[in-house]
Protein backbone atom coordinates (compact mmCIF):
# COMPACT_ATOMS: atom_id res chain seq x y z
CA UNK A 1 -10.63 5.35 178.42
CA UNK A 2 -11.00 7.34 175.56
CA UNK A 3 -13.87 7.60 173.84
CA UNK A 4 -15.48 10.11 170.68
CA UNK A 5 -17.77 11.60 173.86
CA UNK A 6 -14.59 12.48 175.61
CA UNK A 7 -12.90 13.50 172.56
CA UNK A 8 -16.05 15.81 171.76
CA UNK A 9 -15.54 17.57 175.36
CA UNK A 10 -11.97 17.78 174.66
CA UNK A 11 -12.88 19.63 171.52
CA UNK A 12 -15.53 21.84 173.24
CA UNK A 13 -12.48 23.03 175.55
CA UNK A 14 -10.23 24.11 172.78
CA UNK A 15 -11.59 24.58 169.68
CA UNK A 16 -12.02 28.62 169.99
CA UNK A 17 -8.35 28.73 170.35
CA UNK A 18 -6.93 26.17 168.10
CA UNK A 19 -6.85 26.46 163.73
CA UNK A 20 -9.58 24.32 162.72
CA UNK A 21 -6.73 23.13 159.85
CA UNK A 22 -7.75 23.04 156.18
CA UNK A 23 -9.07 19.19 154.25
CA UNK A 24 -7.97 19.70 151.39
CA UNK A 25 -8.45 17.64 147.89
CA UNK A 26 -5.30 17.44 146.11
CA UNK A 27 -6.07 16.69 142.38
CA UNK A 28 -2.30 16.14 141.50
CA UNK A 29 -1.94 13.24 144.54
CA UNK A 30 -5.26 11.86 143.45
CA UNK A 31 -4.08 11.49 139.60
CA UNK A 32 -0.22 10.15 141.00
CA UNK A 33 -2.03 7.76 143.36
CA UNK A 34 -5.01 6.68 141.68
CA UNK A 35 -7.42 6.96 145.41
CA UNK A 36 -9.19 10.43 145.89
CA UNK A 37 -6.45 12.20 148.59
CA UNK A 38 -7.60 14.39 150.99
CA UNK A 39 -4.84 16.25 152.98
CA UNK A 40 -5.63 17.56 156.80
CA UNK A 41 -2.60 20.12 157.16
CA UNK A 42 -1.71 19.86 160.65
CA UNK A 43 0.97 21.49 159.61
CA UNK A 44 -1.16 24.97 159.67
CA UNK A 45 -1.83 24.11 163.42
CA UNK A 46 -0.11 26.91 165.81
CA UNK A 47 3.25 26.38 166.55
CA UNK A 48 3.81 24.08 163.23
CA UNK A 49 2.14 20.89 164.55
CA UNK A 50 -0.45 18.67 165.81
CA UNK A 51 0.93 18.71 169.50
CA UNK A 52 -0.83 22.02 170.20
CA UNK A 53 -4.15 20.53 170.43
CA UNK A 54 -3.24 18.08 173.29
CA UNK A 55 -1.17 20.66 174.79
CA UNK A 56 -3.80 22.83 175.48
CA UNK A 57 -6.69 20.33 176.52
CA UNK A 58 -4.24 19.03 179.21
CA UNK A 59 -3.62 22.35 180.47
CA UNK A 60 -7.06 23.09 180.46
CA UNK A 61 -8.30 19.64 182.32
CA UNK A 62 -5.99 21.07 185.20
CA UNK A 63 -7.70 22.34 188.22
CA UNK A 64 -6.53 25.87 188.64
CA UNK A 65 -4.26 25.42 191.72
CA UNK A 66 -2.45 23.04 189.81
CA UNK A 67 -1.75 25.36 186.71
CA UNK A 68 -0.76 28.09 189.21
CA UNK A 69 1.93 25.43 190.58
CA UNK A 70 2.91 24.97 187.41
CA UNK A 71 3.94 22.20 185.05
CA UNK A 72 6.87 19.70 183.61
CA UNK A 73 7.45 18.02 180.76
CA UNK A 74 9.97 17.23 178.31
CA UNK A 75 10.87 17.14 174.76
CA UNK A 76 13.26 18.82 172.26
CA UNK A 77 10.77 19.49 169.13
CA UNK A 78 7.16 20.22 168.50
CA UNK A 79 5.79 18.74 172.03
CA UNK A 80 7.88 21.24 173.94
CA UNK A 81 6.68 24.10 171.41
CA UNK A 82 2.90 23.29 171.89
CA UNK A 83 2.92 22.86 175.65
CA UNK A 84 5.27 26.30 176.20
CA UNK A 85 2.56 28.35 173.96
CA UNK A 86 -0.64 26.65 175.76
CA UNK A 87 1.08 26.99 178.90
CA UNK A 88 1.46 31.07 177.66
CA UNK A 89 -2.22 31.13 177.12
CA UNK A 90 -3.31 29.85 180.27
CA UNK A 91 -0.83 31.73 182.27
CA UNK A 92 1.10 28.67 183.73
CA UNK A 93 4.53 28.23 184.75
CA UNK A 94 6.22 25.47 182.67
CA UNK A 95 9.65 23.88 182.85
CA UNK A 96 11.34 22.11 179.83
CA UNK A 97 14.04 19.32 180.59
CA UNK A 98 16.03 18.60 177.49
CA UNK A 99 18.72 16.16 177.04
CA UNK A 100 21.96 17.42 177.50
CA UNK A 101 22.63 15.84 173.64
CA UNK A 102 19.61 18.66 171.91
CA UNK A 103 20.57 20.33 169.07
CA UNK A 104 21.41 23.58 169.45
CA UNK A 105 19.51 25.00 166.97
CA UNK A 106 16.44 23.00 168.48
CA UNK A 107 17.38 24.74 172.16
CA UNK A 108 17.30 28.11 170.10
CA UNK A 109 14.38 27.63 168.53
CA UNK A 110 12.18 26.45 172.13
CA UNK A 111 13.79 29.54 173.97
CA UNK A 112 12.55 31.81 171.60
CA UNK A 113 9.16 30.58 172.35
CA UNK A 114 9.96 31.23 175.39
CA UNK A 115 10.92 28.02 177.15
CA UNK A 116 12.62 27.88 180.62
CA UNK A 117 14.84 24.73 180.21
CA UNK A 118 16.81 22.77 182.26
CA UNK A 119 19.35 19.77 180.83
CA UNK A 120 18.90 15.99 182.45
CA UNK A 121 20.10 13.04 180.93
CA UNK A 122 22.01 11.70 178.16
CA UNK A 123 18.48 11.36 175.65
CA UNK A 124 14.84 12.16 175.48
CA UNK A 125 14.24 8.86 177.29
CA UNK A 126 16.17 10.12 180.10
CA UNK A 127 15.09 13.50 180.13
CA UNK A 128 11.35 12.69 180.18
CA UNK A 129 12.11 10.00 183.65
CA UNK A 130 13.68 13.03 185.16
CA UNK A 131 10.61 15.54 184.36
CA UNK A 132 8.12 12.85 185.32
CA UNK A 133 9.99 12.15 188.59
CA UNK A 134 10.84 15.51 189.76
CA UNK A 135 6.80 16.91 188.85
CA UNK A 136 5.84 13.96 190.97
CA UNK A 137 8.05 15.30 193.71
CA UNK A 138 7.50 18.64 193.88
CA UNK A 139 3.36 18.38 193.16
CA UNK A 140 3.29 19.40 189.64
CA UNK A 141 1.75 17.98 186.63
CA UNK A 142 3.88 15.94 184.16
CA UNK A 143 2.95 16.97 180.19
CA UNK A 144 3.66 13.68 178.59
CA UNK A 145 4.15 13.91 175.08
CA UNK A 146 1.71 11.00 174.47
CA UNK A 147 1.35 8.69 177.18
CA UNK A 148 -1.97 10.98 179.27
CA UNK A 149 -5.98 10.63 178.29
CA UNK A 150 -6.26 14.08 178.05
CA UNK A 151 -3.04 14.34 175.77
CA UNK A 152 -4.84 12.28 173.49
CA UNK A 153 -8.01 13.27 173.15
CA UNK A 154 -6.60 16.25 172.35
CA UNK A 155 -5.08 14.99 169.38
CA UNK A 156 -8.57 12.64 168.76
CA UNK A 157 -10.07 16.44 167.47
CA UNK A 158 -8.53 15.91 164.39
CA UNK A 159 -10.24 12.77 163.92
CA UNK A 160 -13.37 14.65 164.71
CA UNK A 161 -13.27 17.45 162.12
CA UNK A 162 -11.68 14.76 159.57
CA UNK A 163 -15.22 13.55 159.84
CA UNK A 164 -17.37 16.20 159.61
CA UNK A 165 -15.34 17.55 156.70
CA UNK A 166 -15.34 14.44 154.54
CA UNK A 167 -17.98 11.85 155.91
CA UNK A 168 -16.95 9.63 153.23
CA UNK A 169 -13.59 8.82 153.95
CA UNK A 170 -12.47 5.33 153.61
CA UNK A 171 -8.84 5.37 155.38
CA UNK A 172 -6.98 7.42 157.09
CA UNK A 173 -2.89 7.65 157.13
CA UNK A 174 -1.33 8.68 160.18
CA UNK A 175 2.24 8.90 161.03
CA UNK A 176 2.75 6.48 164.47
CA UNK A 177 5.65 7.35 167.31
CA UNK A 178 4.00 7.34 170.76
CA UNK A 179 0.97 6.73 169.68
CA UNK A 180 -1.16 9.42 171.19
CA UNK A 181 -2.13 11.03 167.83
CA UNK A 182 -3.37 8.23 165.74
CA UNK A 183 -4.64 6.77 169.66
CA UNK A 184 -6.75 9.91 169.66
CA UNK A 185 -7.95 10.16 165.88
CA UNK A 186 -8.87 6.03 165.76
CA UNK A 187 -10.68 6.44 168.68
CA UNK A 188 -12.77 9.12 167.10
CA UNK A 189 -13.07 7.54 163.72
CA UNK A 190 -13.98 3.85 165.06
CA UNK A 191 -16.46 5.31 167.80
CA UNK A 192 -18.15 7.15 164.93
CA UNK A 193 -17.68 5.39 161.85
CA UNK A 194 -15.97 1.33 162.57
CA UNK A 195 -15.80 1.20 158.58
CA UNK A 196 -13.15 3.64 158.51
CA UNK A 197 -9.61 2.11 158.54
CA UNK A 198 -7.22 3.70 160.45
CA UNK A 199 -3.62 3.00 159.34
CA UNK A 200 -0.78 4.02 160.69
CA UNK A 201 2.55 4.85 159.53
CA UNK A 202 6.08 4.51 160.55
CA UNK A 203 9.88 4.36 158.85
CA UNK A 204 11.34 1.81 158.50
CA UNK A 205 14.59 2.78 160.76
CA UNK A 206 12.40 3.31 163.87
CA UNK A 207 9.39 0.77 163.57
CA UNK A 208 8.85 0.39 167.61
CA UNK A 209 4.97 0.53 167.28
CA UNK A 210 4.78 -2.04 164.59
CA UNK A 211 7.22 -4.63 166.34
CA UNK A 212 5.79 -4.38 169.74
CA UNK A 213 2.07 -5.10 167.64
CA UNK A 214 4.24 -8.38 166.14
CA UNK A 215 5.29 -9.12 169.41
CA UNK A 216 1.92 -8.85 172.12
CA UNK A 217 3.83 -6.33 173.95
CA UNK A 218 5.92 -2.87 173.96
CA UNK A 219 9.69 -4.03 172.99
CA UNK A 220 12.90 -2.28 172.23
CA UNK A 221 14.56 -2.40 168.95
CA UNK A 222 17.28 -1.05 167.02
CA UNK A 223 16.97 2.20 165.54
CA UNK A 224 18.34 3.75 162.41
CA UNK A 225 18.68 7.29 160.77
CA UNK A 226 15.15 8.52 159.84
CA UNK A 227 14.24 11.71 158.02
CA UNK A 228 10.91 11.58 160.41
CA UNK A 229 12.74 12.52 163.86
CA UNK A 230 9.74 13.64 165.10
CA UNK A 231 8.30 9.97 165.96
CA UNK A 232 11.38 8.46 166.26
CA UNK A 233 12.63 6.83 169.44
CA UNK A 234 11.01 4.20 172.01
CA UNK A 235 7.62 4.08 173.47
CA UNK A 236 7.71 4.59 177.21
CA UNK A 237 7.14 1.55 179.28
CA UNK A 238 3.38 0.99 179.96
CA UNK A 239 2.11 3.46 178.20
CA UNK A 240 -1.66 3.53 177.63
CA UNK A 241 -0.75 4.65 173.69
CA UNK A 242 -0.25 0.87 173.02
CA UNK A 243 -3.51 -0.77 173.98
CA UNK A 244 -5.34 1.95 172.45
CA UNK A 245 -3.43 1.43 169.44
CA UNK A 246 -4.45 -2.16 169.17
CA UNK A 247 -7.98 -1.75 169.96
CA UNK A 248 -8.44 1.07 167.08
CA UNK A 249 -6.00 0.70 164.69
CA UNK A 250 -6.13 -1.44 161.58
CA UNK A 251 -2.81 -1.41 160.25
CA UNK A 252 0.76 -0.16 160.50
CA UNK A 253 2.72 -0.06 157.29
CA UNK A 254 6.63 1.19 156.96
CA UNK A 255 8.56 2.82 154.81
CA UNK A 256 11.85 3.66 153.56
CA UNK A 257 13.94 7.08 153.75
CA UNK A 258 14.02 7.12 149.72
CA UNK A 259 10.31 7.01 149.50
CA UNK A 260 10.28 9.61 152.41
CA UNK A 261 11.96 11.90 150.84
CA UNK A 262 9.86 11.57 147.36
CA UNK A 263 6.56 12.29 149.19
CA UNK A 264 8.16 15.32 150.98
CA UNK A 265 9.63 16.64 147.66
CA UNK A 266 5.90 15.95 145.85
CA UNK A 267 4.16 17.83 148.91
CA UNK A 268 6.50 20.43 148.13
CA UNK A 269 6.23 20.41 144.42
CA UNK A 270 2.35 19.82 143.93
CA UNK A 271 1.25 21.66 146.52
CA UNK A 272 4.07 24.55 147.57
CA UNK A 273 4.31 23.47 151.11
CA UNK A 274 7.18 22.82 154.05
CA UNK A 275 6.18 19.90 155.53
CA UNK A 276 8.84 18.09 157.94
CA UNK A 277 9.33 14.25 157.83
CA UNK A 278 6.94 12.65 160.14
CA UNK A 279 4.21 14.76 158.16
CA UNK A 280 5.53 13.03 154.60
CA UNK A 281 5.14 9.73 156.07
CA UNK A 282 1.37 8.76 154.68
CA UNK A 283 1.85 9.94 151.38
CA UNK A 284 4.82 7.86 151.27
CA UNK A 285 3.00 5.17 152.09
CA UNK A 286 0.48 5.60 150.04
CA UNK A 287 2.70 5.51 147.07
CA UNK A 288 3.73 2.70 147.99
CA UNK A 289 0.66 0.41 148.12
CA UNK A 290 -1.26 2.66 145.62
CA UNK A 291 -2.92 -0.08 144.13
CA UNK A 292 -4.83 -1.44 147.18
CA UNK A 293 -6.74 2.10 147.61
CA UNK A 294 -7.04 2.72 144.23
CA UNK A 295 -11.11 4.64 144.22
CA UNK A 296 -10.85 4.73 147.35
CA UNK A 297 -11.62 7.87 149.50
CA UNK A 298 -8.28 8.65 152.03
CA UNK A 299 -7.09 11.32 154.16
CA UNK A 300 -3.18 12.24 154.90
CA UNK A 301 -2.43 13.55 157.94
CA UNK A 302 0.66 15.95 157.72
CA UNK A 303 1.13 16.30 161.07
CA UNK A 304 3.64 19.16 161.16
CA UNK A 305 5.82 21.42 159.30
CA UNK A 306 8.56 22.60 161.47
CA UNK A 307 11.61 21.73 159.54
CA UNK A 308 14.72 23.78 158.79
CA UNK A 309 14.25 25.57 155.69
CA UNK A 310 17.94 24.61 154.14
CA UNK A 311 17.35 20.89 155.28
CA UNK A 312 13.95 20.89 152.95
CA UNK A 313 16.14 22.20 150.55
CA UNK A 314 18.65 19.86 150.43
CA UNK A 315 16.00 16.88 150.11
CA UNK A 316 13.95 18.43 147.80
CA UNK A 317 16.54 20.04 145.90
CA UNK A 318 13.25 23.01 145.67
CA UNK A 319 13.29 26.79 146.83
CA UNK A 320 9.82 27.76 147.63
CA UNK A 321 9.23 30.90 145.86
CA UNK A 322 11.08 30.78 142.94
């Protein structure tokens, strides 16, 4: 279903209107870690995160009735950002349903961009069954925040300029929640490249990805605190994420909130950059099993950056700019 060709269209559709985001080799990670550490900053993507990219090829695999009808979808961070400023771009009406339990800072933020939003349910879960069932019923598309082809081979352009900006990589680290972005990049990488090992990343308070792969099948678990909101919660039932994951991904490794917060502060430290938690979770895994890439060539995917500024403060005990 999705495949580097598809990916490669999917990048021909966006890629004058998307930040081709920086590789860069960061000496200080590479002496701390003993592997050579690339870093893709997704984090430089518009609207703070890798969810702009599969925004925008969604939108733009719409037939143009159906953007003129407008479009659905649901989420309460940097899904709902990326889909209201593609949806700006291509001049289509968009609805946001948000749990009636958001933040309020997070419902600030979205209608700033811009968002219409409407409240349904009691959490995202909830929310995103309501957007998916009222699109259906009034003949408008549903914007899932993973779980759609085009979705992810949105996010699979990463994987693509990964490549062509550092042929030689050996692994790549990629935060897991849905699925769809490291669906999308180890589709790329493993339709290109099979050598390349695609691991995948979650904390240890929300591991759904990694116990459904222990179990044969999607299952519900019991979720903790996690500095990486961004990819926490459940994967929705039946998504296509899951099989995808399975077929191109090598690994999934967790880790804990203290080690979170390390790689976070050592981003921030080494390299003078905001970058939320879901974004800090490779390095922290990398620190952690150091020794088994040690020479070895690997890219981090910081996935995004939007993360309030006194909360980054207060876990990194830095200011940047002093």
């Amino acid at each position: 279903m999705i495949t580097d060709a598809k990916i490669e269209s999917a990048y021909g559709r966006i890629r004058s209107d998307i930040v081709r985001t920086p590789l860069e080799y960061s000496a200080p990670l590479s002496r701390l870690t003993g592997a050579r550490v690339f870093i893709k900053w997704e984090s430089d993507q518009t609207t703070g995160s890798f969810k702009f990219r599969g925004a925008l090829n969604k939108l733009r695999s719409l037939s143009a009735s159906v953007r003129l009808a407008g479009v659905l979808t649901a989420s309460t961070g940097n899904h709902g950002l990326g889909v209201v400023r593609a949806a700006a771009m291509e001049r289509t009406p968009v609805l946001l349903y948000l749990p009636r339990t958001a933040a309020p800072a997070k419902v600030q933020k979205l209608r700033a961009a811009g968002a219409v939003i409407e409240f349904h349910g009691s959490s995202c879960e909830r929310a995103e069954i309501a957007a998916r069932r009222d699109a259906a019923g009034a003949g408008k598309a549903y914007i899932s925040p993973y779980n759609d082809p085009e979705v992810i081979s949105g996010q699979g352009t990463i994987g693509l300029e990964i490549l062509e900006d550092c042929p030689g990589v050996e692994a790549v680290f990629v935060p897991i929640g849905g699925g769809g972005l490291i669906a999308g990049i180890g589709a790329y990488l493993k339709g290109r490249n099979p050598a390349v090992k695609v691991i995948g990343i979650e904390p240890s308070a929300s591991a759904f990805m990694k116990a459904s792969f222990t179990a044969g099948r999607l299952v519900s678990i019991r979720e903790g605190p996690t500095l990486a909101d961004a990819v926490a919660g459940g994967i929705e039932p039946g998504s296509i994420t899951f099989p995808l994951c399975r077929a191109y991904v090598d690994d999934i490794r967790l880790t804990g909130e203290s080690r979170l917060r390390e790689a976070i502060a050592l981003i921030g430290r080494h390299h003078h950059r905001r970058v939320e938690g879901a974004g800090g979770l490779p390095l922290a895994s990398l620190l952690k099993d150091r020794a088994a890439f040690r020479r070895r060539t690997v890219v981090l995917v910081v996935s995004g950056g939007n993360i309030d500024p006194l909360r980054w403060e207060r876990i990194t005990h830095l200011r940047l700019g002093d």
